[in-house]
C-alpha atoms as a PDB file:
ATOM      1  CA  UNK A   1     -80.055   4.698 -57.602  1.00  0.00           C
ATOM      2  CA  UNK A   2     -82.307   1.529 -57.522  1.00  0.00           C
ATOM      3  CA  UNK A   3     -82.440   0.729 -53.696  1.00  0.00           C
ATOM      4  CA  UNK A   4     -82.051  -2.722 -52.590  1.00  0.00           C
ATOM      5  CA  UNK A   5     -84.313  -3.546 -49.938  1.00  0.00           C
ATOM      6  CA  UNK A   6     -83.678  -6.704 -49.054  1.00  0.00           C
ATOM      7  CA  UNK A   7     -81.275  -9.204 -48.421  1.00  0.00           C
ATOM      8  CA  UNK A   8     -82.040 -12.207 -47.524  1.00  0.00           C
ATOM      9  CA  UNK A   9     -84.227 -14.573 -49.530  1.00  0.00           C
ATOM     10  CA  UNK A  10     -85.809 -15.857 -46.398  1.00  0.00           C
ATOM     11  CA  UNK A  11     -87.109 -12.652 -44.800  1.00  0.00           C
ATOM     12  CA  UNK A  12     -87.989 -11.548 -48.273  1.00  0.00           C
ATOM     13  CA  UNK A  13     -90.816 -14.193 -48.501  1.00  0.00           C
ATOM     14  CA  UNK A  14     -91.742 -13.433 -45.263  1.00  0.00           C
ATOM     15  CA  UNK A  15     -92.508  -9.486 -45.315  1.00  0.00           C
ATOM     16  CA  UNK A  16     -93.802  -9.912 -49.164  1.00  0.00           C
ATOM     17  CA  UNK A  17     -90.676  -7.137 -49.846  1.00  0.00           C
ATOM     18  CA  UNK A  18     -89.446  -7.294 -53.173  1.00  0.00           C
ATOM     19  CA  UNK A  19     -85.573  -7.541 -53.636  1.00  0.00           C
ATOM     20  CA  UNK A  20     -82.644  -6.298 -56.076  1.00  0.00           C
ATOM     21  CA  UNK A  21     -81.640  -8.684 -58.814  1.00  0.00           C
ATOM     22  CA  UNK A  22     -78.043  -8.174 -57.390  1.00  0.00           C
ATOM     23  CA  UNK A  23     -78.721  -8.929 -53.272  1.00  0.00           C
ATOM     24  CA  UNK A  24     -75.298 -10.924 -52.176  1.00  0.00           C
ATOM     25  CA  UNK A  25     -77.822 -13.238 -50.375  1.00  0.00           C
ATOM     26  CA  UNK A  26     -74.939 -15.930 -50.480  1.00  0.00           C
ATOM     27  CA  UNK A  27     -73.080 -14.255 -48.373  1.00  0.00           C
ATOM     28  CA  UNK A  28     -75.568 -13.723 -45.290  1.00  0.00           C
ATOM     29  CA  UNK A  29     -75.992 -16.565 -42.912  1.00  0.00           C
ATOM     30  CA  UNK A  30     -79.241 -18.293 -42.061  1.00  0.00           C
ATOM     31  CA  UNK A  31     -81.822 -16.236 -39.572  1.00  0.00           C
ATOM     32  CA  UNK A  32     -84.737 -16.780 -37.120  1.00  0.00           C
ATOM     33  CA  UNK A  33     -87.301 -15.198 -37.806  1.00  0.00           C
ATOM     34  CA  UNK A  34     -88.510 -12.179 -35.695  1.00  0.00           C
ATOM     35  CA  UNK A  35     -91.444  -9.562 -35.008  1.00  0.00           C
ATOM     36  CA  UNK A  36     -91.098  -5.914 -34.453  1.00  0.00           C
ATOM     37  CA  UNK A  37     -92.217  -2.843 -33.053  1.00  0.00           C
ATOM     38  CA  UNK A  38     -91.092   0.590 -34.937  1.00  0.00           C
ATOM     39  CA  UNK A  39     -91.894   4.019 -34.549  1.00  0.00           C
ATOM     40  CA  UNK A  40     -93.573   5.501 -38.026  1.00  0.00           C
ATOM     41  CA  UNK A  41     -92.709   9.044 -38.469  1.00  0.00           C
ATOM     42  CA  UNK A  42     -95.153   9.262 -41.865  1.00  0.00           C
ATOM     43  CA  UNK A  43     -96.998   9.263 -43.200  1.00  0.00           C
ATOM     44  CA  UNK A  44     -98.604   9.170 -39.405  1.00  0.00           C
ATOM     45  CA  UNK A  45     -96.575   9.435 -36.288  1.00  0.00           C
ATOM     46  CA  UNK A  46     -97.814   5.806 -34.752  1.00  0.00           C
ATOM     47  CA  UNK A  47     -95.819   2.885 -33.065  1.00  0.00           C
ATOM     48  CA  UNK A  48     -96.385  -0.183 -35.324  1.00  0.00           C
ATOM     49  CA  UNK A  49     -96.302  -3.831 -34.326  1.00  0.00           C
ATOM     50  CA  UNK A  50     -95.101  -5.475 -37.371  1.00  0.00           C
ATOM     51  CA  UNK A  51     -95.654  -9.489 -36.814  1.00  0.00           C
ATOM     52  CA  UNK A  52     -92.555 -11.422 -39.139  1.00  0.00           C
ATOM     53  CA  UNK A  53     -95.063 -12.173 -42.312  1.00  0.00           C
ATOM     54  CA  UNK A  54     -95.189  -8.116 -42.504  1.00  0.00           C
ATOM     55  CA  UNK A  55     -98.720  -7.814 -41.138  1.00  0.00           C
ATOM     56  CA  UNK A  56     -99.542  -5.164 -39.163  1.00  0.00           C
ATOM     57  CA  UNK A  57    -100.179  -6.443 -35.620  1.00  0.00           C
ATOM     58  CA  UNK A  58    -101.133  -3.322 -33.581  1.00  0.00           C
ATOM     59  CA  UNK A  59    -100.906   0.240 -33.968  1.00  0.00           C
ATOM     60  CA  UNK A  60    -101.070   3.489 -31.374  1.00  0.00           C
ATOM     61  CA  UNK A  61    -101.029   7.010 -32.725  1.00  0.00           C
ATOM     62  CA  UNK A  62     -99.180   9.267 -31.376  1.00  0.00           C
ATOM     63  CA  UNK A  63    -101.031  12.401 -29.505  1.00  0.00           C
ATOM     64  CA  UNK A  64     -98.105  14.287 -30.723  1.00  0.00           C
ATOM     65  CA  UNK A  65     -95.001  14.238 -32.366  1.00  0.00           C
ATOM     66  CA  UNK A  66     -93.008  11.313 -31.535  1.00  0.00           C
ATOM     67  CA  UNK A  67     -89.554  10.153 -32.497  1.00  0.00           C
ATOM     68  CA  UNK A  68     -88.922   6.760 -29.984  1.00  0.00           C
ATOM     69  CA  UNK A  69     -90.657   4.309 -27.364  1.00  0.00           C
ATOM     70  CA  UNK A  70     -89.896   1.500 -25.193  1.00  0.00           C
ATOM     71  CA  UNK A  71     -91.941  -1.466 -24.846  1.00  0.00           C
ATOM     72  CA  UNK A  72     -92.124  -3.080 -21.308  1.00  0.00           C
ATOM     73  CA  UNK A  73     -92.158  -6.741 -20.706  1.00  0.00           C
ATOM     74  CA  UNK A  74     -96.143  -6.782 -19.383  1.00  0.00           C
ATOM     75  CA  UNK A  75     -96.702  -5.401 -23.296  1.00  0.00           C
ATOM     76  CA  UNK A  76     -97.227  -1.861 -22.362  1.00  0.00           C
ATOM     77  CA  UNK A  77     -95.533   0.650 -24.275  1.00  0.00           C
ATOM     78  CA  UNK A  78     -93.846   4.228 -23.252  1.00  0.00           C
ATOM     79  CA  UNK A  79     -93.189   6.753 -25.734  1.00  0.00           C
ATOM     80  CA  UNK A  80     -92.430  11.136 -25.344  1.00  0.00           C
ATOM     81  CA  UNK A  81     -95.088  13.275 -27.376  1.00  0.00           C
ATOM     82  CA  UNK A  82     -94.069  16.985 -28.413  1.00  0.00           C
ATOM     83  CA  UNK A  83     -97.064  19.185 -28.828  1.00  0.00           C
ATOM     84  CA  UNK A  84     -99.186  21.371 -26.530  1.00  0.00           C
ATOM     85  CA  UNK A  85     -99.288  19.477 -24.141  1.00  0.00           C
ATOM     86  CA  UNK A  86     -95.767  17.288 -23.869  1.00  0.00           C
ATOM     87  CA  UNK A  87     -94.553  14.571 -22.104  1.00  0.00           C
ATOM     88  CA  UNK A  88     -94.353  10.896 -21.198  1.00  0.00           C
ATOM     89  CA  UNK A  89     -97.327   8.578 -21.378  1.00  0.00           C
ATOM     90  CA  UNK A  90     -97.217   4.899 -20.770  1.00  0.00           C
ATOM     91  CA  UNK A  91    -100.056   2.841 -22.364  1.00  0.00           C
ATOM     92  CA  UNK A  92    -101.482  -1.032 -22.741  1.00  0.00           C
ATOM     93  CA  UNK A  93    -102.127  -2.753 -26.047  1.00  0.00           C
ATOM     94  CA  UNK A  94    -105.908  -1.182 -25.608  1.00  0.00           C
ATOM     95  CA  UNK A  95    -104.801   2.003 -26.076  1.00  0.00           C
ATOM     96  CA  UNK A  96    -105.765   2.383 -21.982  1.00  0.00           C
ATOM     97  CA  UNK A  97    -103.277   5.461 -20.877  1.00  0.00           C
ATOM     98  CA  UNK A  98    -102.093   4.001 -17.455  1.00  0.00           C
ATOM     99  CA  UNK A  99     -99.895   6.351 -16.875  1.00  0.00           C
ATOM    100  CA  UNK A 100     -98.819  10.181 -18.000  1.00  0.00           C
ATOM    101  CA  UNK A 101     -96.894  13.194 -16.871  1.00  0.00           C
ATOM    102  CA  UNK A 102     -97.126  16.621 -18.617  1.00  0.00           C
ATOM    103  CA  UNK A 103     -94.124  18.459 -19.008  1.00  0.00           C
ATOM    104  CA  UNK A 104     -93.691  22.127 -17.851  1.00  0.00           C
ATOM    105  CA  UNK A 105     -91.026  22.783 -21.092  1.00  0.00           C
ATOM    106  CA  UNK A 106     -91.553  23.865 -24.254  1.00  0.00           C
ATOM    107  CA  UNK A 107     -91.113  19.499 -25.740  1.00  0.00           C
ATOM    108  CA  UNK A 108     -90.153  16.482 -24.530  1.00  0.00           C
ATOM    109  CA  UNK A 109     -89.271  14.133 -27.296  1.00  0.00           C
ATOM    110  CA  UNK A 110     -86.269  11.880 -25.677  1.00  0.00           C
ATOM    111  CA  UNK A 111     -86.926   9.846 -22.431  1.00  0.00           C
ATOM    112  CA  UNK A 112     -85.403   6.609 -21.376  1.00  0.00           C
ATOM    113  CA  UNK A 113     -87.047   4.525 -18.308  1.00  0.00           C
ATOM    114  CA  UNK A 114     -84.747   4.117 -15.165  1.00  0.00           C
ATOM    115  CA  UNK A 115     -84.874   0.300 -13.228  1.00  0.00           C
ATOM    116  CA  UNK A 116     -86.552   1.846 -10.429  1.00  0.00           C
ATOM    117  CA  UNK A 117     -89.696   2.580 -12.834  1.00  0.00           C
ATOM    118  CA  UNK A 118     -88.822   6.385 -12.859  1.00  0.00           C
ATOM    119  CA  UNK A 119     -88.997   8.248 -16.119  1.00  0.00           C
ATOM    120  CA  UNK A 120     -85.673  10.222 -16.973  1.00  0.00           C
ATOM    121  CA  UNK A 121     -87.154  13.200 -19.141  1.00  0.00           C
ATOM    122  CA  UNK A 122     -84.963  15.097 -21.792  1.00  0.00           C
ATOM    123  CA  UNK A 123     -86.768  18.502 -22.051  1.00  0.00           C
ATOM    124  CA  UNK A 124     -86.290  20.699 -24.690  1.00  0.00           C
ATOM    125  CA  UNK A 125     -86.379  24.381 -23.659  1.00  0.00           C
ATOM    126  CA  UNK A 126     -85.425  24.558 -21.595  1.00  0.00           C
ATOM    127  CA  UNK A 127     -82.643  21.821 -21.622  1.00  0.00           C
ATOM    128  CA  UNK A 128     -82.472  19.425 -18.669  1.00  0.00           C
ATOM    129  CA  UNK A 129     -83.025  15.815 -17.927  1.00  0.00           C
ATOM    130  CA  UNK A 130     -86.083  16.009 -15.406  1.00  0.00           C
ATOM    131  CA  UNK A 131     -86.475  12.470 -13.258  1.00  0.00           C
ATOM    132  CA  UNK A 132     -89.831  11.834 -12.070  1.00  0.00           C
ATOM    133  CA  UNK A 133     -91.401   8.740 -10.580  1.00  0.00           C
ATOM    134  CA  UNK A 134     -94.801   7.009 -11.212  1.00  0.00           C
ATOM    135  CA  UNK A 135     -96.276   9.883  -8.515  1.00  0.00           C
ATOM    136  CA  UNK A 136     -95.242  12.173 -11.173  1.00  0.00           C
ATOM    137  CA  UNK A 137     -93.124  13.822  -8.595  1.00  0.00           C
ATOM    138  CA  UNK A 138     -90.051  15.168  -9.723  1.00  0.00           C
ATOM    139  CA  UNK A 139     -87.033  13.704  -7.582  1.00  0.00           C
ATOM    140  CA  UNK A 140     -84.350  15.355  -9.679  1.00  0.00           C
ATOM    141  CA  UNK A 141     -83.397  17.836 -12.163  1.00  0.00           C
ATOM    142  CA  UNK A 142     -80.212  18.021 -14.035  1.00  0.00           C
ATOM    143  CA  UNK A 143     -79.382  20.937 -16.316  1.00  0.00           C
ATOM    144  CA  UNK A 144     -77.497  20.554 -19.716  1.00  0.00           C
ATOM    145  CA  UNK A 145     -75.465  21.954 -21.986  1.00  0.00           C
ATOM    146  CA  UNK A 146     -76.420  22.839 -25.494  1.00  0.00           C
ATOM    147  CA  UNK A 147     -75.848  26.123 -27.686  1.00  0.00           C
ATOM    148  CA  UNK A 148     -78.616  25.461 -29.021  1.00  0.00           C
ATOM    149  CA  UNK A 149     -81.305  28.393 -28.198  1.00  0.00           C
ATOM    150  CA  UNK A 150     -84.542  27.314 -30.116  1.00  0.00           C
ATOM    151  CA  UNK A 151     -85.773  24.184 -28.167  1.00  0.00           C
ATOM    152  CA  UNK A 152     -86.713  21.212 -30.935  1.00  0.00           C
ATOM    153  CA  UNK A 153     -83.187  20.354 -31.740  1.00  0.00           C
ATOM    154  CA  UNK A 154     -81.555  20.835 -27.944  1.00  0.00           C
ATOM    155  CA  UNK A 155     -82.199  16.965 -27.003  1.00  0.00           C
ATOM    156  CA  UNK A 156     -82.470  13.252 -28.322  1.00  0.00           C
ATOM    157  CA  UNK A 157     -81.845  10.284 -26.620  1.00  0.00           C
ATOM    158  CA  UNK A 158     -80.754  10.434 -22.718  1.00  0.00           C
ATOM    159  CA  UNK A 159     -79.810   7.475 -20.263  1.00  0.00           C
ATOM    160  CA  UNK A 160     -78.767   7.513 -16.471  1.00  0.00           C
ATOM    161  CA  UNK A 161     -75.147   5.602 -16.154  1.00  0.00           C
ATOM    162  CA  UNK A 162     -74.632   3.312 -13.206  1.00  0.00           C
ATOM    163  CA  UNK A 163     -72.906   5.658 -11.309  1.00  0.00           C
ATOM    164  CA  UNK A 164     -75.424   8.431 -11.858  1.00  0.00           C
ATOM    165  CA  UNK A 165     -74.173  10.825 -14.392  1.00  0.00           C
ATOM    166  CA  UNK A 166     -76.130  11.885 -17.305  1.00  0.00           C
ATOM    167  CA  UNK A 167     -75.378  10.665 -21.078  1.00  0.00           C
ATOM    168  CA  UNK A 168     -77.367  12.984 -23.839  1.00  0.00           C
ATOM    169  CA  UNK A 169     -77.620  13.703 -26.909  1.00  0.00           C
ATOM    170  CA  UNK A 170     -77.750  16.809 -28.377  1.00  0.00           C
ATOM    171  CA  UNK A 171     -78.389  17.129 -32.124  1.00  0.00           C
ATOM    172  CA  UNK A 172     -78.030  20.533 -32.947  1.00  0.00           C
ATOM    173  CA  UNK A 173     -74.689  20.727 -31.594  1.00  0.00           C
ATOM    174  CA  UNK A 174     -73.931  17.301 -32.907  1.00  0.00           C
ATOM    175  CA  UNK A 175     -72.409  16.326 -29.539  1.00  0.00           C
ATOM    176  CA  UNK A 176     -72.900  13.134 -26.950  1.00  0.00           C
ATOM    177  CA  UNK A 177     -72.437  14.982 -23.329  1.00  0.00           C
ATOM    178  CA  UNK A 178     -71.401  12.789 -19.607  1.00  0.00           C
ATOM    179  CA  UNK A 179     -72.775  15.627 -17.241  1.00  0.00           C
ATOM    180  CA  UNK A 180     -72.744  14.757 -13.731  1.00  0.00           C
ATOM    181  CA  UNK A 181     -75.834  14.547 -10.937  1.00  0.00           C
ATOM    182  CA  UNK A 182     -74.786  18.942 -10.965  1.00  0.00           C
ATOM    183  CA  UNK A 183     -75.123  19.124 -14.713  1.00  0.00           C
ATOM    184  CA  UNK A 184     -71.221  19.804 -15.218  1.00  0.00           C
ATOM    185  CA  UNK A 185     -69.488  18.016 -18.455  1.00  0.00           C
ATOM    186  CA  UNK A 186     -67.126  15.475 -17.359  1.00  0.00           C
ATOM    187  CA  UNK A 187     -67.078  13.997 -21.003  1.00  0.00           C
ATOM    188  CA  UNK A 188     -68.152  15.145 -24.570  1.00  0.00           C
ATOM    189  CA  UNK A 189     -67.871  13.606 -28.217  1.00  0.00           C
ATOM    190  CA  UNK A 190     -67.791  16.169 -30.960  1.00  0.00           C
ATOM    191  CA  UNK A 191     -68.797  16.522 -34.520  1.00  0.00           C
ATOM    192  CA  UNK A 192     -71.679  13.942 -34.808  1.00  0.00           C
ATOM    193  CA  UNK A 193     -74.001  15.415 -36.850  1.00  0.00           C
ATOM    194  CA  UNK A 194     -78.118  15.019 -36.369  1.00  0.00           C
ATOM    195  CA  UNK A 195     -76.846  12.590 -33.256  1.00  0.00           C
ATOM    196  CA  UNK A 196     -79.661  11.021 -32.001  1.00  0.00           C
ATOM    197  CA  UNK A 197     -78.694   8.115 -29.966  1.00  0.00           C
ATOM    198  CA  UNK A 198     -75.550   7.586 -27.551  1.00  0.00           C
ATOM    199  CA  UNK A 199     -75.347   3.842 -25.620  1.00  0.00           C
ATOM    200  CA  UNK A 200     -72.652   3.488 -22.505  1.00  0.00           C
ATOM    201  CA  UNK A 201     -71.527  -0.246 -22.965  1.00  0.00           C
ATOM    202  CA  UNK A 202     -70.160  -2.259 -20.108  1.00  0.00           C
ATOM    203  CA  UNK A 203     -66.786  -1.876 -21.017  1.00  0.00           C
ATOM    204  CA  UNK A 204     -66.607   1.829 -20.490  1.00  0.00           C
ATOM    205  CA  UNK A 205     -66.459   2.603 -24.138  1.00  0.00           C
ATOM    206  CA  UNK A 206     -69.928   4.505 -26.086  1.00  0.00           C
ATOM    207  CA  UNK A 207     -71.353   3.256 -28.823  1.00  0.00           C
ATOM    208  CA  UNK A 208     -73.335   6.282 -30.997  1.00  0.00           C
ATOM    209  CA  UNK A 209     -75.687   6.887 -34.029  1.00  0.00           C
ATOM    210  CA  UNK A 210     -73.756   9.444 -36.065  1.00  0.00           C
ATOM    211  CA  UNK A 211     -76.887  10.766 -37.493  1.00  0.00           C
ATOM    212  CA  UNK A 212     -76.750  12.424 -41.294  1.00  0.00           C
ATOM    213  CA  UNK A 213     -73.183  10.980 -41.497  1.00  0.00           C
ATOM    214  CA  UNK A 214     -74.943   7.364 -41.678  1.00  0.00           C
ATOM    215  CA  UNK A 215     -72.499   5.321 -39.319  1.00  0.00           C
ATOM    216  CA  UNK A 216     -72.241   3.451 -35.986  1.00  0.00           C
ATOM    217  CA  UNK A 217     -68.791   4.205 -33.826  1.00  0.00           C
ATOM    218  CA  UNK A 218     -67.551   2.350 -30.595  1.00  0.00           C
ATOM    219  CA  UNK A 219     -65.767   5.219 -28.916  1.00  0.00           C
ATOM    220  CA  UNK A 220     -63.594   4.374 -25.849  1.00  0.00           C
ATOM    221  CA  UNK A 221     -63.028   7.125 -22.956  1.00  0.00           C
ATOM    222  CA  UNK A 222     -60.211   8.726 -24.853  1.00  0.00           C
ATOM    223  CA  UNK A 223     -62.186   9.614 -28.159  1.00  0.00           C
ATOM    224  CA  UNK A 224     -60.371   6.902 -29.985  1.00  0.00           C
ATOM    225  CA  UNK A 225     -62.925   4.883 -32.648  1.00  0.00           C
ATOM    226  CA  UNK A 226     -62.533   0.805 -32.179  1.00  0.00           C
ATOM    227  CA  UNK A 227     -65.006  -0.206 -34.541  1.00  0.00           C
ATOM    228  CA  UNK A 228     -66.986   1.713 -36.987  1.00  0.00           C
ATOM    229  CA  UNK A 229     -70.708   0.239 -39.321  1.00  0.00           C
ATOM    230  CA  UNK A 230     -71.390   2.641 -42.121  1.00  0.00           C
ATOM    231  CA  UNK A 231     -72.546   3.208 -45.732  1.00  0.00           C
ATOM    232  CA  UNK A 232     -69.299   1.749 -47.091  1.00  0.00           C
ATOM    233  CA  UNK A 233     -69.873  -1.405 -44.896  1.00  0.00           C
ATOM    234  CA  UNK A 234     -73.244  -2.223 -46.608  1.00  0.00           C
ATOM    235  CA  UNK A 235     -73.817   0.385 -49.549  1.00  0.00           C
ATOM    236  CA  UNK A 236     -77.088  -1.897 -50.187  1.00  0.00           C
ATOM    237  CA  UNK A 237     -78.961  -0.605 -47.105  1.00  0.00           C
ATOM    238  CA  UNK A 238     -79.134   3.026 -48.457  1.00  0.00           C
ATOM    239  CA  UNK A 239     -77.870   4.146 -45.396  1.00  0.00           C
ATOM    240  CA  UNK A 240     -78.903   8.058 -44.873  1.00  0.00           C
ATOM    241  CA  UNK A 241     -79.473   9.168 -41.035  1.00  0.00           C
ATOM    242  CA  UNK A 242     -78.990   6.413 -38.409  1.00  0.00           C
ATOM    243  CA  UNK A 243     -81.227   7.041 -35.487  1.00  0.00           C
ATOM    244  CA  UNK A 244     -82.984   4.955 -32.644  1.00  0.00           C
ATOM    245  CA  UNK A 245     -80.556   1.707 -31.591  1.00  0.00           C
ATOM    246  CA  UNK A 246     -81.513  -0.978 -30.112  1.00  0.00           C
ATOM    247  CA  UNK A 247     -78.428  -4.045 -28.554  1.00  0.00           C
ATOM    248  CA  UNK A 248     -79.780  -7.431 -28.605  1.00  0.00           C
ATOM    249  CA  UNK A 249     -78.572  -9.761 -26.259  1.00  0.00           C
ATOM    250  CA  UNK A 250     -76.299 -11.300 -28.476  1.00  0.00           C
ATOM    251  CA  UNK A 251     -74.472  -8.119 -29.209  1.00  0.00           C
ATOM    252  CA  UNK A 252     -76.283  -7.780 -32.217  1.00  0.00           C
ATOM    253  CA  UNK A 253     -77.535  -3.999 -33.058  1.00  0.00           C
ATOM    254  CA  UNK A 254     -81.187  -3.660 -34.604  1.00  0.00           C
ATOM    255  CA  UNK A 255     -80.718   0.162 -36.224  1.00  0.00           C
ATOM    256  CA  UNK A 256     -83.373   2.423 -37.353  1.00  0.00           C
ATOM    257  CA  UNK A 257     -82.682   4.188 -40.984  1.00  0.00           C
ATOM    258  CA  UNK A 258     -84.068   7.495 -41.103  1.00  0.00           C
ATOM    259  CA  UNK A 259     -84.850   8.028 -44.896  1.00  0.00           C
ATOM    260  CA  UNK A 260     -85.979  11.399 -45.092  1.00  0.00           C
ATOM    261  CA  UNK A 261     -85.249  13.283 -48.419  1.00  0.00           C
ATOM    262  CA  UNK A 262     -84.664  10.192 -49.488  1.00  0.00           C
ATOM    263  CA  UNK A 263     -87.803   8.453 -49.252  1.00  0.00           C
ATOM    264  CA  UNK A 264     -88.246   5.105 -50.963  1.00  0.00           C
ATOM    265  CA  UNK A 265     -84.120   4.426 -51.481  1.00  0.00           C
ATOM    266  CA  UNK A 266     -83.067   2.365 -48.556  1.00  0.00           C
ATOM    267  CA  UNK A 267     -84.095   0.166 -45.598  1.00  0.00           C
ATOM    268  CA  UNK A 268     -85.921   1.418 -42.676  1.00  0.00           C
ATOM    269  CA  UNK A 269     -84.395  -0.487 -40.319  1.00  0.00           C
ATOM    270  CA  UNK A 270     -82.095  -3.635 -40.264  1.00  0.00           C
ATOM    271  CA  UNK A 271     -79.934  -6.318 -37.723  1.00  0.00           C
ATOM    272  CA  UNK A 272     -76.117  -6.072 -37.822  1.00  0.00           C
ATOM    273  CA  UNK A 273     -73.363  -8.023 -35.883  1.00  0.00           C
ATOM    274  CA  UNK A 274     -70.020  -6.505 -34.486  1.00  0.00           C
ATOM    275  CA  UNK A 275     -68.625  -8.660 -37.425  1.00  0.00           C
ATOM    276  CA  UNK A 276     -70.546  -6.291 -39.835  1.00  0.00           C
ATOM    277  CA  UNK A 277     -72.647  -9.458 -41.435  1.00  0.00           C
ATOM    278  CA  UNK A 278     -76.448  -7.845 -42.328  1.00  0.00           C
ATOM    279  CA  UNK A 279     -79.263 -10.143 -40.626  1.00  0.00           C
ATOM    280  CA  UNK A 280     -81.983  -9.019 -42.169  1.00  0.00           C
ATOM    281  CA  UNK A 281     -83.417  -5.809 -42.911  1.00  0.00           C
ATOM    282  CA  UNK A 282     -87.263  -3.849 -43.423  1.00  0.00           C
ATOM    283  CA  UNK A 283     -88.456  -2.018 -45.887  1.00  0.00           C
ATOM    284  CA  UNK A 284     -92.253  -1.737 -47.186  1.00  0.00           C
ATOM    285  CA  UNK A 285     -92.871   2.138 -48.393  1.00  0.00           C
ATOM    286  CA  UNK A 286     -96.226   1.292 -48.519  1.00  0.00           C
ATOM    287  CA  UNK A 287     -96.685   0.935 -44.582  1.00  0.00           C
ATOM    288  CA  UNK A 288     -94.157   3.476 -43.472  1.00  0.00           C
ATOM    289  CA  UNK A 289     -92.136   6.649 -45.685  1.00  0.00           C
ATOM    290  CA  UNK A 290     -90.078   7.151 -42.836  1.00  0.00           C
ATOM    291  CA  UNK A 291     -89.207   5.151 -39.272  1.00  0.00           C
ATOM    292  CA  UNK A 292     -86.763   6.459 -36.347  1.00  0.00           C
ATOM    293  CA  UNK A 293     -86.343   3.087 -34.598  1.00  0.00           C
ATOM    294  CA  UNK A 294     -87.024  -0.234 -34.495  1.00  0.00           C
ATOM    295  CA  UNK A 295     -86.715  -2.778 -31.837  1.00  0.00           C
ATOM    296  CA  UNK A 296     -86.883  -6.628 -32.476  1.00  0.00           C
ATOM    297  CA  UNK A 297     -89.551  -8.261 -30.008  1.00  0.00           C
ATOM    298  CA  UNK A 298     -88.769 -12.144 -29.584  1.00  0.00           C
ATOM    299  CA  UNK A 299     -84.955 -12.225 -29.411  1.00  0.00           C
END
């Protein structure tokens, strides 16, 4: 299948990306532009500042295997390295580490960064979200629950809630978890396969990454789906294995497009509104064969 990797005439020009004869662009309304920051996962695991002309603006390699980041308003960035040794590190734009704590698991690859300035740590074997704050003292641990015995597949994404419970993702069971401050499951979705990224929106509902099924649910408390994005949606994007997600202040989701074993068919990453209209999308196999997430920098 011929992938079409753009969509939009504008952003076409703009990232030098060349198009399918067929792109609906008629149908897409008019965008700003933006810049970007992604995480490559090859041909190197680096964080990639793309500028909106495509350029390459600044790049960090990873000391180990990384899957997602967060970039903080002074410009630093955070990201979780797997390896020997694991853990958080936070950095500035020259590569200065200002910050680090090594993990006493086997990997760390999910993390999310609390409003206090702790670090909420998902480590993988064994599996529990491990808060620590910029002492590098631990203040809490919360054990979770995953079948999973081997420890690279346990954890993904993890975020505190507001009223202190746990939300995680756990790909090899391909199940979002709500554990409380004890680590006991007071909610679970099911049957998400490869999930890799779980959201708690203000209206109580979840919004998740459904992995290797290539779709986007809104979930509300009672496991019913109110509003789905998937391959059917926009069979242009080459949807394949939906991972990092990032919600714009408009409500608009930027999604990262996981392309692996299919390298070079679909978009690496690409804007969507709740009324399922594309906004523009990123793909250029030349800088990147596959990205987990990207999140748009000048919304």
């Amino acid at each position: 299948m011929k992938p079409v990797l753009c969509i939009l005439l504008p952003l076409l020009s703009l990232l030098g990306v060349s198009r399918s004869a067929d792109a609906q662009t008629a149908k897409v309304p008019a965008m700003k532009t933006h810049h970007f920051m992604m995480m490559q996962y090859s041909p190197v695991n680096r964080i990639v500042e793309v500028s909106a002309e495509g350029s390459i603006l600044w790049e960090h390699p990873m000391p180990g295997l990384a899957v997602m980041f967060q970039e903080l308003k002074n410009g630093n960035v955070i990201y979780a390295y797997g390896g020997s040794p694991t853990g958080v590190q936070e950095v500035d734009r020259d590569h200065k580490v200002v910050w680090n704590y090594t993990a006493k698991c086997e990997q760390v690859l999910g993390f999310s960064r609390l409003p206090n300035g702790n670090i909420l740590l998902g480590e993988q074997g064994p599996c529990q979200a491990v808060e620590v704050n910029r002492k590098g003292e631990e203040v809490h641990v919360t054990p979770l629950t995953t079948s999973e015995k081997p420890a690279h597949r346990q954890l993904r994404s993890l975020h505190k809630l507001a009223n202190g419970n746990i939300l995680s993702c756990h790909e090899a069971d391909a199940t979002v978890r709500e554990v409380d401050p004890s680590g006991k499951v007071v909610w679970e979705y099911p049957d998400v396969l490869n999930v890799f990224e779980a959201v708690r929106l203000k209206n109580g509902n979840t919004l998740i990454g459904c992995g290797i099924q290539a779709r986007i649910i809104e979930v509300t408390k009672d496991k019913k789906v109110v509003w789905e994005f998937g391959a059917k949606d926009a069979p242009e994007l080459g949807l394949n294995w939906i991972c990092g997600i990032q919600i714009l202040k408009n409500g608009n989701l930027v999604v990262g497009n996981f392309l692996r074993g299919k390298e070079g068919m679909g978009v690496h990453a690409f804007e969507v509104t709740r009324s399922k209209h594309v906004v523009w999308t990123f793909a250029d196999y030349k800088m990147a064969q596959l990205v987990t997430m990207a999140h748009v920098l000048d919304e």
